[in-house]
Protein backbone atom coordinates (compact mmCIF):
# COMPACT_ATOMS: atom_id res chain seq x y z
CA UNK A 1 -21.60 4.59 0.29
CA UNK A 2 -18.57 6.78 -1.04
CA UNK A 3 -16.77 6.00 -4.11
CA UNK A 4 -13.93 6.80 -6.13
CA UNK A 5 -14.42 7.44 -10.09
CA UNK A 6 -12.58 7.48 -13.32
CA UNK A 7 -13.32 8.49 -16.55
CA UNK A 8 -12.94 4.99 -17.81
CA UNK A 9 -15.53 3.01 -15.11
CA UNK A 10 -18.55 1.33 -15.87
CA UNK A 11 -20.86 4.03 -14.45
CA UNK A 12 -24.16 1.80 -14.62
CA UNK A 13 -23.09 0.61 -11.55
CA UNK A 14 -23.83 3.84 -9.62
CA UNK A 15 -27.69 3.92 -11.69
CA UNK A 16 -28.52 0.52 -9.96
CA UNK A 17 -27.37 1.89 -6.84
CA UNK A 18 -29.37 4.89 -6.75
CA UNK A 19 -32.42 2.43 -8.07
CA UNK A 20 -32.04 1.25 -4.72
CA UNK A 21 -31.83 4.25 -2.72
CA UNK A 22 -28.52 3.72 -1.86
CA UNK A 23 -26.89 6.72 -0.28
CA UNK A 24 -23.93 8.38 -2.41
CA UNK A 25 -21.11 10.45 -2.16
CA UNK A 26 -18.64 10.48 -4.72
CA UNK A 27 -15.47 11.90 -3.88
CA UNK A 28 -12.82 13.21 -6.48
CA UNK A 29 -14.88 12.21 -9.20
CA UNK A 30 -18.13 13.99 -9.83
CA UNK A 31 -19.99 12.98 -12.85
CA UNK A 32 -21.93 15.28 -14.32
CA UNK A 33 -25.50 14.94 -14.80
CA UNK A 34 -25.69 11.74 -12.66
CA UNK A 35 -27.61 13.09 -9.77
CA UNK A 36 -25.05 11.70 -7.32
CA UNK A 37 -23.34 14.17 -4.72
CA UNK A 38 -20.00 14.91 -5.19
CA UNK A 39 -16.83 16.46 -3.22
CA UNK A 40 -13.53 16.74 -3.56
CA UNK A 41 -10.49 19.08 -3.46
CA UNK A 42 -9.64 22.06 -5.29
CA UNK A 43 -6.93 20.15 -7.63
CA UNK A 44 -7.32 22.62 -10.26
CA UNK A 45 -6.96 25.82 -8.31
CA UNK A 46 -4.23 23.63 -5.33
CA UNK A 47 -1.94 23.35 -8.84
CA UNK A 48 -2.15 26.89 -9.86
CA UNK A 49 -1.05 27.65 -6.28
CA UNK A 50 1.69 25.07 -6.31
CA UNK A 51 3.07 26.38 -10.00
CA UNK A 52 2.84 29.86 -8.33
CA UNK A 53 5.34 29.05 -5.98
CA UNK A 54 7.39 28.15 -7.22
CA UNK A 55 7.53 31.39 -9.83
CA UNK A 56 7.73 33.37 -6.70
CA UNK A 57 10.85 31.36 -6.23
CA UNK A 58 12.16 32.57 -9.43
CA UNK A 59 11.66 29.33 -11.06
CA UNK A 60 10.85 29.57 -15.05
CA UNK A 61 11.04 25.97 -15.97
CA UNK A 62 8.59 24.06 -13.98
CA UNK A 63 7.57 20.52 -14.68
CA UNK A 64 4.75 18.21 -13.68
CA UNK A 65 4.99 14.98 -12.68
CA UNK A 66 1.55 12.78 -12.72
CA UNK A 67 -0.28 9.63 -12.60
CA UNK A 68 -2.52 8.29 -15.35
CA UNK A 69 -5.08 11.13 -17.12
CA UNK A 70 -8.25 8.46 -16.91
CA UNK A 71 -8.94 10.49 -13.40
CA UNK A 72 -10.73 13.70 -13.03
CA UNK A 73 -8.33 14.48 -10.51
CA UNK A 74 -5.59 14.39 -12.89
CA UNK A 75 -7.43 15.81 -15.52
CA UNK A 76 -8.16 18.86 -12.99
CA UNK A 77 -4.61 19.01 -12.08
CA UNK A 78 -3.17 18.63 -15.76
CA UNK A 79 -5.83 22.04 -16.24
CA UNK A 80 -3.90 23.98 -13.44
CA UNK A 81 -0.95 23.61 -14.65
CA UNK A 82 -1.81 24.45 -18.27
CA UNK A 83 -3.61 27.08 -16.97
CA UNK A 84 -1.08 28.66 -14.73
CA UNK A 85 1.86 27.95 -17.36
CA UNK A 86 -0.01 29.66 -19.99
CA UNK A 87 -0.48 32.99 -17.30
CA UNK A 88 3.49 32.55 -16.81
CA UNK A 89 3.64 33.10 -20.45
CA UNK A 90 5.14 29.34 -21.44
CA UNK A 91 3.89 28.01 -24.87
CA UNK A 92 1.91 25.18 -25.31
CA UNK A 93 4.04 22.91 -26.80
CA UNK A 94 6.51 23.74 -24.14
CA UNK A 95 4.30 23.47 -21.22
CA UNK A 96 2.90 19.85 -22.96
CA UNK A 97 7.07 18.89 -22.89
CA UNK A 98 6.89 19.69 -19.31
CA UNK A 99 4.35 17.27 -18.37
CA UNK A 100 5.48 13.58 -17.64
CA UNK A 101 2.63 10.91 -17.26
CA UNK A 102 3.42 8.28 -14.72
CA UNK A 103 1.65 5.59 -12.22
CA UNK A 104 0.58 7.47 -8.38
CA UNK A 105 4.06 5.82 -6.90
CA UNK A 106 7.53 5.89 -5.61
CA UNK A 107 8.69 4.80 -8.96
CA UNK A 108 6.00 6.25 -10.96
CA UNK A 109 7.39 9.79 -9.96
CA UNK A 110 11.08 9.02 -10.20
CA UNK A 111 10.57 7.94 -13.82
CA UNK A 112 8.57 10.41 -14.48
CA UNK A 113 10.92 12.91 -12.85
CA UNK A 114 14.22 11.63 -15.13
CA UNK A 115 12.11 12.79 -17.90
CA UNK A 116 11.87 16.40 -16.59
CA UNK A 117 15.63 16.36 -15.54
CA UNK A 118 16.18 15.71 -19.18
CA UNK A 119 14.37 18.66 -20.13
CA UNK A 120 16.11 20.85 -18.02
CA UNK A 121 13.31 21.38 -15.39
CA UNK A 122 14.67 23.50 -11.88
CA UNK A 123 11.07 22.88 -10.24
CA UNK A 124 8.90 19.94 -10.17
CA UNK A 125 5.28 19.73 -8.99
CA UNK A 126 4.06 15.96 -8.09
CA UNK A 127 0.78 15.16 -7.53
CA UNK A 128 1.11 13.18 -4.79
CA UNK A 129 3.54 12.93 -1.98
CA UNK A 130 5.18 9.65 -3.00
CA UNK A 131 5.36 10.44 -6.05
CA UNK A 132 7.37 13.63 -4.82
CA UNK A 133 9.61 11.88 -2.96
CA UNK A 134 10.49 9.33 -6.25
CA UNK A 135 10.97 12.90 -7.61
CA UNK A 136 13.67 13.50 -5.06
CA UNK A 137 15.26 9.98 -5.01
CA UNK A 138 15.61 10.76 -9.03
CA UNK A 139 17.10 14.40 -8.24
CA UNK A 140 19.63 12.71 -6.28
CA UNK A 141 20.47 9.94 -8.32
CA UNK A 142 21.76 12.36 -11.10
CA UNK A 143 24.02 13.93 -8.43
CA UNK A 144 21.70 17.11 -8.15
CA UNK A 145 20.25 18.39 -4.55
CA UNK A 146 16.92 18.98 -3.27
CA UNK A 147 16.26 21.98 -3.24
CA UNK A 148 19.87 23.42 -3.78
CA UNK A 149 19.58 22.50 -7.68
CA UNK A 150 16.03 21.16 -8.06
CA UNK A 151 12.71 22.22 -6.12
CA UNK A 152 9.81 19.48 -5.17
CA UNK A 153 6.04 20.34 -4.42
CA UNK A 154 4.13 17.09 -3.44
CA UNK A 155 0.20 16.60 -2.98
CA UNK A 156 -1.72 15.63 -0.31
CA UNK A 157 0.66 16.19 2.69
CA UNK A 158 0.41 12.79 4.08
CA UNK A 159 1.28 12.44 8.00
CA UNK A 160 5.10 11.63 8.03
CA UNK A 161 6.06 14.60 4.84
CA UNK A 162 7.13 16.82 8.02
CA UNK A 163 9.82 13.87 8.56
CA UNK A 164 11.47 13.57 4.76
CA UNK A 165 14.44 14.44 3.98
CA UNK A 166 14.26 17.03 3.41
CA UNK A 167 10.81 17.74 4.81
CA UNK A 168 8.55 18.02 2.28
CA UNK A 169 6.66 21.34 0.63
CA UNK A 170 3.32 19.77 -0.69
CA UNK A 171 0.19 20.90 -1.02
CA UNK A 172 -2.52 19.94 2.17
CA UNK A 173 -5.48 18.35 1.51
CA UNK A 174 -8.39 19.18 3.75
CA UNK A 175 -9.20 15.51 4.27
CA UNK A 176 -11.05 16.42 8.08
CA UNK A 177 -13.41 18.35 5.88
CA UNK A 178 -14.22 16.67 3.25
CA UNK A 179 -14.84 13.86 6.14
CA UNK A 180 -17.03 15.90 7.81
CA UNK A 181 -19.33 16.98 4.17
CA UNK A 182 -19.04 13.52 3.49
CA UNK A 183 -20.47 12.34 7.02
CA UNK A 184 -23.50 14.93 6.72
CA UNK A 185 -24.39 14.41 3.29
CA UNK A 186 -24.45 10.72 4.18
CA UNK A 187 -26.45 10.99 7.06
CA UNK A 188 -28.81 13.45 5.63
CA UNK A 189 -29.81 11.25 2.63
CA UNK A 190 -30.22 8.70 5.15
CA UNK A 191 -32.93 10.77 6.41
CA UNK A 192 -34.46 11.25 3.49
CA UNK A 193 -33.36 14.19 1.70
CA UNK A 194 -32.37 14.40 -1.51
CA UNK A 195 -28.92 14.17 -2.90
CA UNK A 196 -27.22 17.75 -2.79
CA UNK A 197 -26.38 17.07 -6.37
CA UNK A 198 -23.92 20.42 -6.69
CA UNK A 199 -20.13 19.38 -6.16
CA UNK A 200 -18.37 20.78 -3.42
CA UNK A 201 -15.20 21.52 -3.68
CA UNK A 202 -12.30 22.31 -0.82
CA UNK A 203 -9.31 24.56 -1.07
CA UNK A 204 -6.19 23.22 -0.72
CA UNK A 205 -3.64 24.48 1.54
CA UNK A 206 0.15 24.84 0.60
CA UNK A 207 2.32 23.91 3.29
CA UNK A 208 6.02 25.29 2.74
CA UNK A 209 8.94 23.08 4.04
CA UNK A 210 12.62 22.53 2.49
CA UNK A 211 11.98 20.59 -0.17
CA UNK A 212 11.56 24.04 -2.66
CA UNK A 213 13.73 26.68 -2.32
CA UNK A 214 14.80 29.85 -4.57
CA UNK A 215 16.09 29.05 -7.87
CA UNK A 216 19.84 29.31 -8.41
CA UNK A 217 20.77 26.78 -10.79
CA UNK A 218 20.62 28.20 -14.57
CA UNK A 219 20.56 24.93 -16.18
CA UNK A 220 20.15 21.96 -15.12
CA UNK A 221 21.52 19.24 -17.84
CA UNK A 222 20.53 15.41 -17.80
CA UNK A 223 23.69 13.34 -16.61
């Protein structure tokens, strides 16, 4: 069985499964001490690469855009970008005004994006790919172009992302491996072996399209 987690789920659940020898993988949501094998992506490390980018762009005021912090994923993200803002020299309380909390939609991100344009963001990371492209829709509706005035990095790089307009920079998942880990581990405490109780984690990949561009805009103002 694979499952999802949060920080906020009844985890007894997963002690009467393994009671019953029930084979489990949990993927991006390891709880520690639990016994239960875990993989996931790199979100941490994929965000520090994404905010990287985008400084290589000559962006200096970079937001996040994010669904709700009761997932490790988020929580692993959220640390990246901390992380990689505090190595860019951005202040906490900045980097915390930079961060808008949202749901994982198209509307999630576009709210949480008119929050950033109101802070006077010129790149946004998303962390997923609809919520990038609610980033863009909100770009747009304040008159603003992607990525002539405002820069989007998604997450996940979902099959049609190549086909957006414009196409979309996002950071790749490697969803055929973590498949594959998933398969074996599956298979192999089928067979009796115990669960590899270490989390693996994946790299992601960053996949550069025309959605993020070279910063040229000095301020960007709400309107």
């Amino acid at each position: 069985m694979c499952i999802r987690d949060s920080t906020q789920g009844d985890h007894s659940v997963y002690a009467r499964l393994q009671e019953r020898e029930m084979p489990l993988v949990i993927v991006n949501g390891a709880i520690e001490g639990s016994g239960i094998a875990a993989v996931s992506t790199d979100d941490r490390d994929a965000t520090v690469t994404a905010y990287e980018y985008l400084r290589d762009l000559g962006h200096e005021r970079i937001g996040f855009v994010t669904g709700p912090s009761i997932y490790v994923p988020v929580q692993r993200k959220l640390d990246g970008f901390r992380s990689a803002a505090a190595a860019a020299g951005v202040g906490a309380d900045e980097t915390e005004h930079r961060i808008a909390e949202s749901t994982f939609t198209l509307e999630g991100g576009a709210a949480g994006t008119r929050r950033l344009l109101d802070r006077d963001v010129t790149g946004i990371i998303a962390a997923s790919d609809m919520m990038a492209l609610g980033a863009i829709r909100a770009v747009r509706e304040r008159g603003l172009e992607v990525p002539g005035d405002v820069s989007v990095v998604g997450y996940d790089d979902t099959d049609l992302m190549r086909f957006t307009d414009p196409p979309l920079t996002t950071i790749r998942q490697p969803v055929e491996q973590i498949a594959d880990h998933i398969a074996t581990e599956i298979l192999a405490q089928i067979g009796g072996r115990a669960p590899d109780v270490h989390e693996t984690l994946f790299a992601g990949e960053l996949i550069a399209r025309s959605s993020a561009a070279r910063c040229s805009t000095v301020v960007v103002r709400g309107r």
